[in-house]
Each structure stands twice: as structure tokens, then as C-alpha cells.
PDB file of N, CA and C in Angstrom:
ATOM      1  N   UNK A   1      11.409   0.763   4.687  1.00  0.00           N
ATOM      2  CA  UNK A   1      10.702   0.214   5.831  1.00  0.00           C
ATOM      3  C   UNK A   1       9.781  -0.932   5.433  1.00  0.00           C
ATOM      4  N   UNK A   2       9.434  -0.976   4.375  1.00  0.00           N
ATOM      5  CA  UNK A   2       8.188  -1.683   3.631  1.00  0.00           C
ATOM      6  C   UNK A   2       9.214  -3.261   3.455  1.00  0.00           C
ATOM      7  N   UNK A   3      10.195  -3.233   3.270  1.00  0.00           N
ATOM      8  CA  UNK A   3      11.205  -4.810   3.316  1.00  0.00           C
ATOM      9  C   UNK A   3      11.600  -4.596   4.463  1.00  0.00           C
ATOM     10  N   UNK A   4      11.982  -3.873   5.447  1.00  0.00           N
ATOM     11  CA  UNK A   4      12.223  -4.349   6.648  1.00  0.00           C
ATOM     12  C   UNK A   4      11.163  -5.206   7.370  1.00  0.00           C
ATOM     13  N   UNK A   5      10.062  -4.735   7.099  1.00  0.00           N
ATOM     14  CA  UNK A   5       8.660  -5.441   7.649  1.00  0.00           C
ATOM     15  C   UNK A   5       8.353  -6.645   7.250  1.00  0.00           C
ATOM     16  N   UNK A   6       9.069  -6.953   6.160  1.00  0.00           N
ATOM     17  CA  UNK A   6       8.952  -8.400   5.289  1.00  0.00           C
ATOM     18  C   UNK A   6       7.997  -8.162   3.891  1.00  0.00           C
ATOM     19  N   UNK A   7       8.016  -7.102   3.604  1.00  0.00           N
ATOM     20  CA  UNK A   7       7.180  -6.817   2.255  1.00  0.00           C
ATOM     21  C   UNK A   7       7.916  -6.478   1.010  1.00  0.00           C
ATOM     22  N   UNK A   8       7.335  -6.452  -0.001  1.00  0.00           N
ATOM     23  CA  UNK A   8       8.275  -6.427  -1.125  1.00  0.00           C
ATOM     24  C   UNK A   8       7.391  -5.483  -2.181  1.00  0.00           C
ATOM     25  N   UNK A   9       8.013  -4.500  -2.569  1.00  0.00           N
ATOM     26  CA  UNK A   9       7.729  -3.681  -3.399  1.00  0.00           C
ATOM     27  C   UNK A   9       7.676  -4.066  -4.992  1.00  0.00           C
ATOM     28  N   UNK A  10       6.479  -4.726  -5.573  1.00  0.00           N
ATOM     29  CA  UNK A  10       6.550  -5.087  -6.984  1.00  0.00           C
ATOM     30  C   UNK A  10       6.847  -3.928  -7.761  1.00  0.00           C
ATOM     31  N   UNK A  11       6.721  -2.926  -7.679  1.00  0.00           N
ATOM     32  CA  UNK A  11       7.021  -1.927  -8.923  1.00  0.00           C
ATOM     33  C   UNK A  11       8.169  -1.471  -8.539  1.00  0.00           C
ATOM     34  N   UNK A  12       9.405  -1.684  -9.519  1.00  0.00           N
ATOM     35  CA  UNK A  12      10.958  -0.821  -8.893  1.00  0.00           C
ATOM     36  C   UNK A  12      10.731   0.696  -9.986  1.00  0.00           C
ATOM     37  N   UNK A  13      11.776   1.492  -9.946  1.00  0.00           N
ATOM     38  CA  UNK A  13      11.950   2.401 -10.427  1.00  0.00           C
ATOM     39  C   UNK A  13      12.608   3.362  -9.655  1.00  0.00           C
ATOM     40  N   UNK A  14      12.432   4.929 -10.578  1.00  0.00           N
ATOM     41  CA  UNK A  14      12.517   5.797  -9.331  1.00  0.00           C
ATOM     42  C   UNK A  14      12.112   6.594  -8.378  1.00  0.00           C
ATOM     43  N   UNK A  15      12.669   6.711  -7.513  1.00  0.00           N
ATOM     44  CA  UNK A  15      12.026   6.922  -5.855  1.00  0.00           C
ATOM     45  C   UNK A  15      11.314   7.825  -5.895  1.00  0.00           C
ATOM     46  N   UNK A  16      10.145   8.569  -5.067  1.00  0.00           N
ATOM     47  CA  UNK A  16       9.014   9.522  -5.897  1.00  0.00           C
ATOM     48  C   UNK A  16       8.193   8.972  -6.258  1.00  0.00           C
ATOM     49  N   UNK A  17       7.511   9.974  -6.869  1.00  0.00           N
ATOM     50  CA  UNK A  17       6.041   9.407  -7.617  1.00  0.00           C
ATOM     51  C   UNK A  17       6.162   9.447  -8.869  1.00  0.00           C
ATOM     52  N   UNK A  18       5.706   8.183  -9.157  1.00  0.00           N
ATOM     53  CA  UNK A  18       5.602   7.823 -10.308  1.00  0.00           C
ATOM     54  C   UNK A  18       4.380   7.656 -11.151  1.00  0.00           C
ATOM     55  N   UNK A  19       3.761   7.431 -12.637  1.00  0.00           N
ATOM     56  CA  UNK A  19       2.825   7.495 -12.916  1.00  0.00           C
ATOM     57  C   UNK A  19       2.700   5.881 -13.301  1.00  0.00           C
ATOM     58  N   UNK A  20       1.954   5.310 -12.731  1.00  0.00           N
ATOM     59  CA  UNK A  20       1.500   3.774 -13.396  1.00  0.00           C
ATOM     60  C   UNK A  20       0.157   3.497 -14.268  1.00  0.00           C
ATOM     61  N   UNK A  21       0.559   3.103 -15.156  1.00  0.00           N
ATOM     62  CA  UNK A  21      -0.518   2.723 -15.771  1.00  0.00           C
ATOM     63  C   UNK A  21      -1.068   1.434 -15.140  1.00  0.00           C
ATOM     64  N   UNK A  22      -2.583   1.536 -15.882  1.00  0.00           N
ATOM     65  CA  UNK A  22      -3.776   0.767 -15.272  1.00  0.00           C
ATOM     66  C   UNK A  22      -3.074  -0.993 -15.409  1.00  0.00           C
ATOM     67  N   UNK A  23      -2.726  -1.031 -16.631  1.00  0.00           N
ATOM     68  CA  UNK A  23      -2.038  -2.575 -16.982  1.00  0.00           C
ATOM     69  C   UNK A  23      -1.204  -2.845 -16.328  1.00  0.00           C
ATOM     70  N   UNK A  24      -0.085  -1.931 -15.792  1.00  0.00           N
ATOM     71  CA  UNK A  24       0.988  -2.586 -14.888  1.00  0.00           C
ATOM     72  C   UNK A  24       0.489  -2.466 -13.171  1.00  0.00           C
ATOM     73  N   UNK A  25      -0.726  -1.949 -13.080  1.00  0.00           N
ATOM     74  CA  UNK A  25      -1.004  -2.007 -11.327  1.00  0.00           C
ATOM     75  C   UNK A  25      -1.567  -3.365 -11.744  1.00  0.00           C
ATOM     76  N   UNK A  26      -2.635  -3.705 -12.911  1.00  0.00           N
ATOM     77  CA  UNK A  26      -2.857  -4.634 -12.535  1.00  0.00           C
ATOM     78  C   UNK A  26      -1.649  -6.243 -12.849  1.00  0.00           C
ATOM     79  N   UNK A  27      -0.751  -6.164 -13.179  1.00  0.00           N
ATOM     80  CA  UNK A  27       0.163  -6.929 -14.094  1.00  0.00           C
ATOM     81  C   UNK A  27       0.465  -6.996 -12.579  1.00  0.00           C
ATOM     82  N   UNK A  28       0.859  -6.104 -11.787  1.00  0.00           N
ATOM     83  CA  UNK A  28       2.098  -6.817 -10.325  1.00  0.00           C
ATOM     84  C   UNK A  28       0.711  -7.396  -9.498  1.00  0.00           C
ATOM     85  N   UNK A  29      -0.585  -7.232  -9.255  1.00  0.00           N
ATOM     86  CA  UNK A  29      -1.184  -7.839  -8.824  1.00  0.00           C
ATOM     87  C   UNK A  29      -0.724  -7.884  -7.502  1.00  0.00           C
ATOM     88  N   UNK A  30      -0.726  -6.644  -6.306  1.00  0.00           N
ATOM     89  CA  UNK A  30       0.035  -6.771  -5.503  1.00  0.00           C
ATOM     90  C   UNK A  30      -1.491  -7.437  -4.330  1.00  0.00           C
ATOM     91  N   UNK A  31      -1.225  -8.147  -2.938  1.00  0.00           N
ATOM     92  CA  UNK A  31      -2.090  -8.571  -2.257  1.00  0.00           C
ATOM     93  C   UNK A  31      -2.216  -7.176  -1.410  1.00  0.00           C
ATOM     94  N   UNK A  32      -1.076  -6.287  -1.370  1.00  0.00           N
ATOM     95  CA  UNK A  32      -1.486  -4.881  -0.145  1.00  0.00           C
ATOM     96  C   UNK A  32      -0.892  -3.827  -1.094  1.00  0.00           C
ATOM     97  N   UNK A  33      -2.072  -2.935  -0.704  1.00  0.00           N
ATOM     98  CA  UNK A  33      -1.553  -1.604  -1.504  1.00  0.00           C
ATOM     99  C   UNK A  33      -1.649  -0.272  -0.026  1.00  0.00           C
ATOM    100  N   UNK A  34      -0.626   0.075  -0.150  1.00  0.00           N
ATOM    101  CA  UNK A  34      -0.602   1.176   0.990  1.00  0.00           C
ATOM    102  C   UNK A  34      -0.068   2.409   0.343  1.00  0.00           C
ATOM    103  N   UNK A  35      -1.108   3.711   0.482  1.00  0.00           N
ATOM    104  CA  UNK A  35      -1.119   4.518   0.260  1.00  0.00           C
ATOM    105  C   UNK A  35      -0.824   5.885   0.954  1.00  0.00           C
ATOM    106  N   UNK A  36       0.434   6.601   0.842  1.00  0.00           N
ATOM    107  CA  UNK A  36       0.410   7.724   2.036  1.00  0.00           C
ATOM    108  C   UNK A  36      -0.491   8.222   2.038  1.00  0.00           C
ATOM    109  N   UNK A  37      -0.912   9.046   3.298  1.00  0.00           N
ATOM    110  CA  UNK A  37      -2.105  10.128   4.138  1.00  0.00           C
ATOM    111  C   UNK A  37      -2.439  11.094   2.900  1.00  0.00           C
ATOM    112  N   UNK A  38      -1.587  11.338   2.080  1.00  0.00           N
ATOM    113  CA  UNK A  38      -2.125  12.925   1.226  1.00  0.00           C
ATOM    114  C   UNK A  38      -2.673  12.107   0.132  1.00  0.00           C
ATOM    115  N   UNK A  39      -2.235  10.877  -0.660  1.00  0.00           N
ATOM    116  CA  UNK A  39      -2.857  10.465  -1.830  1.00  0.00           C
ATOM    117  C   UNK A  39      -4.136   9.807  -1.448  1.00  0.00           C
ATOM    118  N   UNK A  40      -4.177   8.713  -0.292  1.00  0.00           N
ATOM    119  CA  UNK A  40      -5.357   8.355   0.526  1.00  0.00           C
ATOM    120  C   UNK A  40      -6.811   9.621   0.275  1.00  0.00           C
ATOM    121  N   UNK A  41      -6.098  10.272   1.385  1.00  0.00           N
ATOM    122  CA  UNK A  41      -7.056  11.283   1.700  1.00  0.00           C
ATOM    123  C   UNK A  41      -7.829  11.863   0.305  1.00  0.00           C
ATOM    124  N   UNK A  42      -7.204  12.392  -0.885  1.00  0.00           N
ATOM    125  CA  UNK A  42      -7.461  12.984  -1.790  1.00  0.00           C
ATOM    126  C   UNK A  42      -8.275  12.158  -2.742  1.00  0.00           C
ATOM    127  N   UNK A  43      -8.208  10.810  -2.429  1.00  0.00           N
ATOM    128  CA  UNK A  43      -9.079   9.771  -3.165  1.00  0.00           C
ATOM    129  C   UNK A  43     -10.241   9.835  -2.404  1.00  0.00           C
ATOM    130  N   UNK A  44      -9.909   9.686  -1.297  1.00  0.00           N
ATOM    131  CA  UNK A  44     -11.284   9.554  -0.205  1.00  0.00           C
ATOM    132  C   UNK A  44     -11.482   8.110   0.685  1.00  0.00           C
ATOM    133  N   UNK A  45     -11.506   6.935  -0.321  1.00  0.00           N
ATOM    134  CA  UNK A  45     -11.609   5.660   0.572  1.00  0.00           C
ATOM    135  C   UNK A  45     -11.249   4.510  -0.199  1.00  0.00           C
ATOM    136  N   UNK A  46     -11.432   3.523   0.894  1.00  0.00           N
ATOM    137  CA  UNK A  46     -10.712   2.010   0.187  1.00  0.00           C
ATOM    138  C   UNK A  46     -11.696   1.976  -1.430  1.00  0.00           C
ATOM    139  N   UNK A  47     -12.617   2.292  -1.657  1.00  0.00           N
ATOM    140  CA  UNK A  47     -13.233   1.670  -1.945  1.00  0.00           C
ATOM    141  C   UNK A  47     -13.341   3.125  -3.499  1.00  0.00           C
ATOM    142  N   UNK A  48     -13.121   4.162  -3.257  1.00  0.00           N
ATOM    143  CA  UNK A  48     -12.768   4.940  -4.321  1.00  0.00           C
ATOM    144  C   UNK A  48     -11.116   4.915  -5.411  1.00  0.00           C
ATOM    145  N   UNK A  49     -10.517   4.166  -4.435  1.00  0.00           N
ATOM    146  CA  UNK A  49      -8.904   3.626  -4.713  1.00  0.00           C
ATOM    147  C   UNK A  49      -9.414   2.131  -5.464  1.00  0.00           C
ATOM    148  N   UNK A  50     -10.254   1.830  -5.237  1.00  0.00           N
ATOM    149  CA  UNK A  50     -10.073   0.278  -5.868  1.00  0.00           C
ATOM    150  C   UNK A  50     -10.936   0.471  -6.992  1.00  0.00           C
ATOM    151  N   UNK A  51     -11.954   1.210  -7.346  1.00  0.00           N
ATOM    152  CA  UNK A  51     -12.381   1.819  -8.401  1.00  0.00           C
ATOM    153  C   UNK A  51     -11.826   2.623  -9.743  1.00  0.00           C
ATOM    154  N   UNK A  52     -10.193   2.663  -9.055  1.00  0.00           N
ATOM    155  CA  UNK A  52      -9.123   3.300 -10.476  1.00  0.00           C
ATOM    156  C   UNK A  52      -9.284   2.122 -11.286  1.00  0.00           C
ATOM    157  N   UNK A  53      -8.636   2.880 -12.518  1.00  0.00           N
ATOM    158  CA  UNK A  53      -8.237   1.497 -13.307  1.00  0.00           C
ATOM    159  C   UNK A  53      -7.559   0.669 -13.261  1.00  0.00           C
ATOM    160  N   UNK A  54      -7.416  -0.608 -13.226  1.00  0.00           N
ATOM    161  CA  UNK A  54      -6.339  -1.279 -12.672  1.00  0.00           C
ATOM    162  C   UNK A  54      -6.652  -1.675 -11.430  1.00  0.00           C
ATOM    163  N   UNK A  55      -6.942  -0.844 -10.596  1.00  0.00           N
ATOM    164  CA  UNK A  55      -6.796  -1.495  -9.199  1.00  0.00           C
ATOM    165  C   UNK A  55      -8.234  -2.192  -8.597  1.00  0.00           C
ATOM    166  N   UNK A  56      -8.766  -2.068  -9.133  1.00  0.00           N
ATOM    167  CA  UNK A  56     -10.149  -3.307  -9.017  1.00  0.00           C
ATOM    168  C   UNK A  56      -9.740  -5.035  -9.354  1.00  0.00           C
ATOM    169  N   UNK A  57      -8.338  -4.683 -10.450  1.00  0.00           N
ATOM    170  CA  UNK A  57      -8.660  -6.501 -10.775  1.00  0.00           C
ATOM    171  C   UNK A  57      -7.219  -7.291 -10.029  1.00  0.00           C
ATOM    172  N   UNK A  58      -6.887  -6.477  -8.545  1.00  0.00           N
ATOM    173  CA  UNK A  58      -6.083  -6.119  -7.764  1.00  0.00           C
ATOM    174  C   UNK A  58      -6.348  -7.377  -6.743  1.00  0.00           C
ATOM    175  N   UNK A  59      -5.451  -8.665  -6.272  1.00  0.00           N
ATOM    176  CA  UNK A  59      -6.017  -9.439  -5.075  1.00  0.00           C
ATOM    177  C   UNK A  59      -5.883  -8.205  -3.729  1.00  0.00           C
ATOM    178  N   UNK A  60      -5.432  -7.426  -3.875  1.00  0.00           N
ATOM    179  CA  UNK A  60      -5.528  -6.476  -3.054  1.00  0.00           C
ATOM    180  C   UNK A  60      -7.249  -5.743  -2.886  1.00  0.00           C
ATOM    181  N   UNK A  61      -6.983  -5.327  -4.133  1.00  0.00           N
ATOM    182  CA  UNK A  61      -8.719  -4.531  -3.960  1.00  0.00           C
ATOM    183  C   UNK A  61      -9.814  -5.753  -3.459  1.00  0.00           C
ATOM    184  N   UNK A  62      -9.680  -6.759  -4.269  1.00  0.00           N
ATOM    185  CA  UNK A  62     -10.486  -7.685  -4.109  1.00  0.00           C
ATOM    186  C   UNK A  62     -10.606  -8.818  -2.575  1.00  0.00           C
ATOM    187  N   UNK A  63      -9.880  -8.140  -2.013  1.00  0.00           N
ATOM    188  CA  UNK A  63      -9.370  -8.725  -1.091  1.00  0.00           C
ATOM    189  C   UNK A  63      -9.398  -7.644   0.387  1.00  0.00           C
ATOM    190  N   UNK A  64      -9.881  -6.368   0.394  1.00  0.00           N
ATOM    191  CA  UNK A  64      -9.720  -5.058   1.154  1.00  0.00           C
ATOM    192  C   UNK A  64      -8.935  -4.742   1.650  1.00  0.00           C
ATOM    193  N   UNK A  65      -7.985  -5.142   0.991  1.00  0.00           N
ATOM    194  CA  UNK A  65      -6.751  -4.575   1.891  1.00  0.00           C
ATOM    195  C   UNK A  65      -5.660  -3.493   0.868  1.00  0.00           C
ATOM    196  N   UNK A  66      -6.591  -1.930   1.092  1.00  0.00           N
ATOM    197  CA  UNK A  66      -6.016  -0.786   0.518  1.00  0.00           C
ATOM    198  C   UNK A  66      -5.764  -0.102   2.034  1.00  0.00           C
ATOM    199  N   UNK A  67      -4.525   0.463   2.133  1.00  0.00           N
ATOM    200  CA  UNK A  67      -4.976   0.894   3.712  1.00  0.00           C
ATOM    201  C   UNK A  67      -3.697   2.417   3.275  1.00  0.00           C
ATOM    202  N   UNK A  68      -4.282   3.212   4.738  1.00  0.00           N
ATOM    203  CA  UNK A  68      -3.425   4.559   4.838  1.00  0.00           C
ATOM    204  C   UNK A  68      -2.420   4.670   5.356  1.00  0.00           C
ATOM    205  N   UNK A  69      -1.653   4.831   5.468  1.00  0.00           N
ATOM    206  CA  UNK A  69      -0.415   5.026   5.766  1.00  0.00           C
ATOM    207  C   UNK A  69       0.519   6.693   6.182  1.00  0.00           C
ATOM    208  N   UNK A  70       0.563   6.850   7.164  1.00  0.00           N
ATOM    209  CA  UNK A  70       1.366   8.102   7.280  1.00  0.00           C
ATOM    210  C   UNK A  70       2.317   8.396   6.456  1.00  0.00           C
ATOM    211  N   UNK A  71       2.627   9.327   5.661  1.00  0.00           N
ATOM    212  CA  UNK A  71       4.168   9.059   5.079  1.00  0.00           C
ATOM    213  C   UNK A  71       4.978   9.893   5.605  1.00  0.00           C
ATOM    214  N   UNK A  72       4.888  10.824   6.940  1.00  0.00           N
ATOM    215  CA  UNK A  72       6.233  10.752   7.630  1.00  0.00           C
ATOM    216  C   UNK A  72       6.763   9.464   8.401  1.00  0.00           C
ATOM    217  N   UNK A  73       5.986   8.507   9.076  1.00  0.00           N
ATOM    218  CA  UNK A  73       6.455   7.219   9.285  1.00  0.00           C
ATOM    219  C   UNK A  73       6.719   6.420   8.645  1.00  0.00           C
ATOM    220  N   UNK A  74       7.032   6.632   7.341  1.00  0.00           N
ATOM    221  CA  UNK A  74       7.697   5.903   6.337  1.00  0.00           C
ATOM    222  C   UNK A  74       8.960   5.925   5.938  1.00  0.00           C
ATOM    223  N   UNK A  75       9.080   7.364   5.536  1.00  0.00           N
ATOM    224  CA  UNK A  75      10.187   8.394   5.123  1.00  0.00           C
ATOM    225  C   UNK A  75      11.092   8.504   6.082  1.00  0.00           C
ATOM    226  N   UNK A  76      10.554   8.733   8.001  1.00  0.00           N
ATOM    227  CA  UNK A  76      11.674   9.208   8.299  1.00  0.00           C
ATOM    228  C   UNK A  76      12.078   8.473   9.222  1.00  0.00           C
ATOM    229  N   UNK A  77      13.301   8.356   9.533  1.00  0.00           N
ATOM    230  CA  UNK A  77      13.915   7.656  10.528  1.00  0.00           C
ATOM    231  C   UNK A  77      13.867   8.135  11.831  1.00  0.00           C
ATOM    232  N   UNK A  78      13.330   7.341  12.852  1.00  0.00           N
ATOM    233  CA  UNK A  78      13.769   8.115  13.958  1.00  0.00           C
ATOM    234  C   UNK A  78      13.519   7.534  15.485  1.00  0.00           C
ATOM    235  N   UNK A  79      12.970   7.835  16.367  1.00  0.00           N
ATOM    236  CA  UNK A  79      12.308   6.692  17.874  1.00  0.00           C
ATOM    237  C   UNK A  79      11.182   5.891  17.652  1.00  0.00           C
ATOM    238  N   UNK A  80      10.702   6.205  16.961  1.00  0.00           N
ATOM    239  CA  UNK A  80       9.378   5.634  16.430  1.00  0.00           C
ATOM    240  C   UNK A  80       9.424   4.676  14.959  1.00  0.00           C
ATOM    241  N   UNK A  81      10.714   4.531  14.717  1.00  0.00           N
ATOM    242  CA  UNK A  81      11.080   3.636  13.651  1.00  0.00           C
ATOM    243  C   UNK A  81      10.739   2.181  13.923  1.00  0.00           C
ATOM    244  N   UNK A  82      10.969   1.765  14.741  1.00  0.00           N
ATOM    245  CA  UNK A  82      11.105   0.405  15.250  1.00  0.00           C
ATOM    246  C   UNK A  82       9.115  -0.263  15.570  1.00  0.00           C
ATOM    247  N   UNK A  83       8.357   0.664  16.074  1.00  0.00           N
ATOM    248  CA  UNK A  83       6.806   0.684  16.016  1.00  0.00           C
ATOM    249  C   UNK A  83       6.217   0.816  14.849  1.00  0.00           C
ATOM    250  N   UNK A  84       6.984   1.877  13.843  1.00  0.00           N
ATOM    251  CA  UNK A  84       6.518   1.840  12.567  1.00  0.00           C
ATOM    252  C   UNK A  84       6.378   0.808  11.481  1.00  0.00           C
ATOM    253  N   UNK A  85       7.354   0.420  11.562  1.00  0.00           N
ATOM    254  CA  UNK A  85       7.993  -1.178  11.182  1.00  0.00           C
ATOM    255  C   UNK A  85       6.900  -2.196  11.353  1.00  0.00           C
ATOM    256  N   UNK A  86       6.405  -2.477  13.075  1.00  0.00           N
ATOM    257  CA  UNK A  86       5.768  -3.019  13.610  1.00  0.00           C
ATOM    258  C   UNK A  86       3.902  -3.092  12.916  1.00  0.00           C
ATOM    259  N   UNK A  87       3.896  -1.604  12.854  1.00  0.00           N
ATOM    260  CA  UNK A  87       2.254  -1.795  11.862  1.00  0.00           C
ATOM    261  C   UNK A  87       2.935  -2.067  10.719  1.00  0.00           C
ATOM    262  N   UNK A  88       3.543  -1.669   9.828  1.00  0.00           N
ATOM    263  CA  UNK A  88       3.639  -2.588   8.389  1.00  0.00           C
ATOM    264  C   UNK A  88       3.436  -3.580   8.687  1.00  0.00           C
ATOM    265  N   UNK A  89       4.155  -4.499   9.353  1.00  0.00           N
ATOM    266  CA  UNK A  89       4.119  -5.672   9.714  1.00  0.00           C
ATOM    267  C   UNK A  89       2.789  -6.830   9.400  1.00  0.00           C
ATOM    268  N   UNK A  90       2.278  -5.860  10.637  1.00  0.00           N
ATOM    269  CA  UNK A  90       0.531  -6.019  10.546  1.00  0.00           C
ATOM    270  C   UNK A  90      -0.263  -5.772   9.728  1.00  0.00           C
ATOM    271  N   UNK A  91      -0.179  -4.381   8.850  1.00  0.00           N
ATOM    272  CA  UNK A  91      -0.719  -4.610   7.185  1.00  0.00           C
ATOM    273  C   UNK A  91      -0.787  -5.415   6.585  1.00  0.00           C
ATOM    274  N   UNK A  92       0.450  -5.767   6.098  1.00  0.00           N
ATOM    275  CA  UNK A  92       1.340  -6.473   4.933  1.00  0.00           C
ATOM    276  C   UNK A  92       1.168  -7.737   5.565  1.00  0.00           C
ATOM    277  N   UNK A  93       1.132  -8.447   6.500  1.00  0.00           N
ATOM    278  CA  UNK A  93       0.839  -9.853   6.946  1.00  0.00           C
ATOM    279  C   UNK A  93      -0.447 -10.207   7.519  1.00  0.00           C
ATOM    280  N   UNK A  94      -1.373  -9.274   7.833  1.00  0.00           N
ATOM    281  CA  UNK A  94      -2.538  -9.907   8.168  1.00  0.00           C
ATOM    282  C   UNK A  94      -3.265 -10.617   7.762  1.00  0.00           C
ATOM    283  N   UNK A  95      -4.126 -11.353   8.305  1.00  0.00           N
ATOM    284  CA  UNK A  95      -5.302 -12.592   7.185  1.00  0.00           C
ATOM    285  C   UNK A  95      -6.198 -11.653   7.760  1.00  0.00           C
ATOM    286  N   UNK A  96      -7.219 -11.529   6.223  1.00  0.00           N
ATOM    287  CA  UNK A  96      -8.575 -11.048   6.678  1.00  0.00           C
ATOM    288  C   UNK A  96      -9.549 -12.471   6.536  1.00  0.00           C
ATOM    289  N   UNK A  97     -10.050 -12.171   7.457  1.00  0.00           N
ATOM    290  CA  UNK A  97     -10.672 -13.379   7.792  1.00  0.00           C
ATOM    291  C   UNK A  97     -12.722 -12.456   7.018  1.00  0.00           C
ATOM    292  N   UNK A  98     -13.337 -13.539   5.758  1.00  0.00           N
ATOM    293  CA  UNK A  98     -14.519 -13.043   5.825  1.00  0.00           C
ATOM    294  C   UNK A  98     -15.005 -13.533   6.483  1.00  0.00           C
ATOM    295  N   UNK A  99     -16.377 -12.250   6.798  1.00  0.00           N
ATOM    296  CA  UNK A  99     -17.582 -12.497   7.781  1.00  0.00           C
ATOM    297  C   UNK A  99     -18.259 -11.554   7.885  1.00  0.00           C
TER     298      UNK A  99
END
């Protein structure tokens, strides 16, 4: 769903969770990091996620755009596919404008 939306996944591998080290979150240097609801939650906030290693020297972290993400609207296909799509969209392409 994350390339249907027009986004591109810098880290390939395999599907699942994987363990990244601090050098390669920061090596892909991604601008959006989206995190499902259970890893989110268990960190607590944007701002405890950008405090890992690695992900502070992130144009993402540095930039606020760590955001939550459901991960049954990720994972599953279904009527609500086509809306789901629609907020990636809006993640992954928004300008944050400071102020």
C-alpha cells in the first residue's frame, strides 16, 4: 500500500520485522517513518521514536514527520482499501509547513 500511495520503502528485505541497526536507519535517511499502532504505542510518541538511535539524525525525525499508522489498514485488503491508500498519500506527501 505504501507504493501504491507513491512511497517507497528504503529498507528491502524480509517481510516482518526486522531488526535495524542504528547506522542503516540512519544510512536510508528516510523523510517519513510510519510506524504500526502496537510499535507506536509501545514507544509512546513522535518524539520518544526519534530519540532511538539512528532515528534522530533522520530528515524524518528532524523534520516531524514520525506518524501512526493502523496496521490492519495496511495489511489488509478490503472496502476501505482505496481510503487507506488515500491517508498514506497524505503522510508520505505532505509539506510541513514551520510555525
Amino acid at each position: 500500500m505504501i507504493e501504491w500511495a507513491g512511497g517507497e520503502i528504503p529498507i528491502q528485505g524480509e517481510r516482518g520485522m526486522l531488526q535495524l541497526s542504528p547506522e542503516l536507519i540512519a544510512s536510508t535517511d528516510p523523510d517519513v517513518i510510519l510506524l504500526t499502532d502496537f510499535g507506536y504505542d509501545r514507544l509512546g510518541s513522535p518524539e520518544q521514536i526519534a530519540a532511538l538511535p539512528g532515528v534522530g539524525a533522520t530528515r524524518a525525525a528532524k523534520n516531524k514527520r514520525i506518524y501512526r499508522v493502523e496496521e490492519h489498514d495496511l495489511v489488509y485488503i478490503g472496502p476501505r482499501t482505496g481510503e487507506n491508500v488515500l491517508k498514506l498519500q497524505d503522510l508520505i506527501h505532505a509539506v510541513k509547513i514551520a510555525g
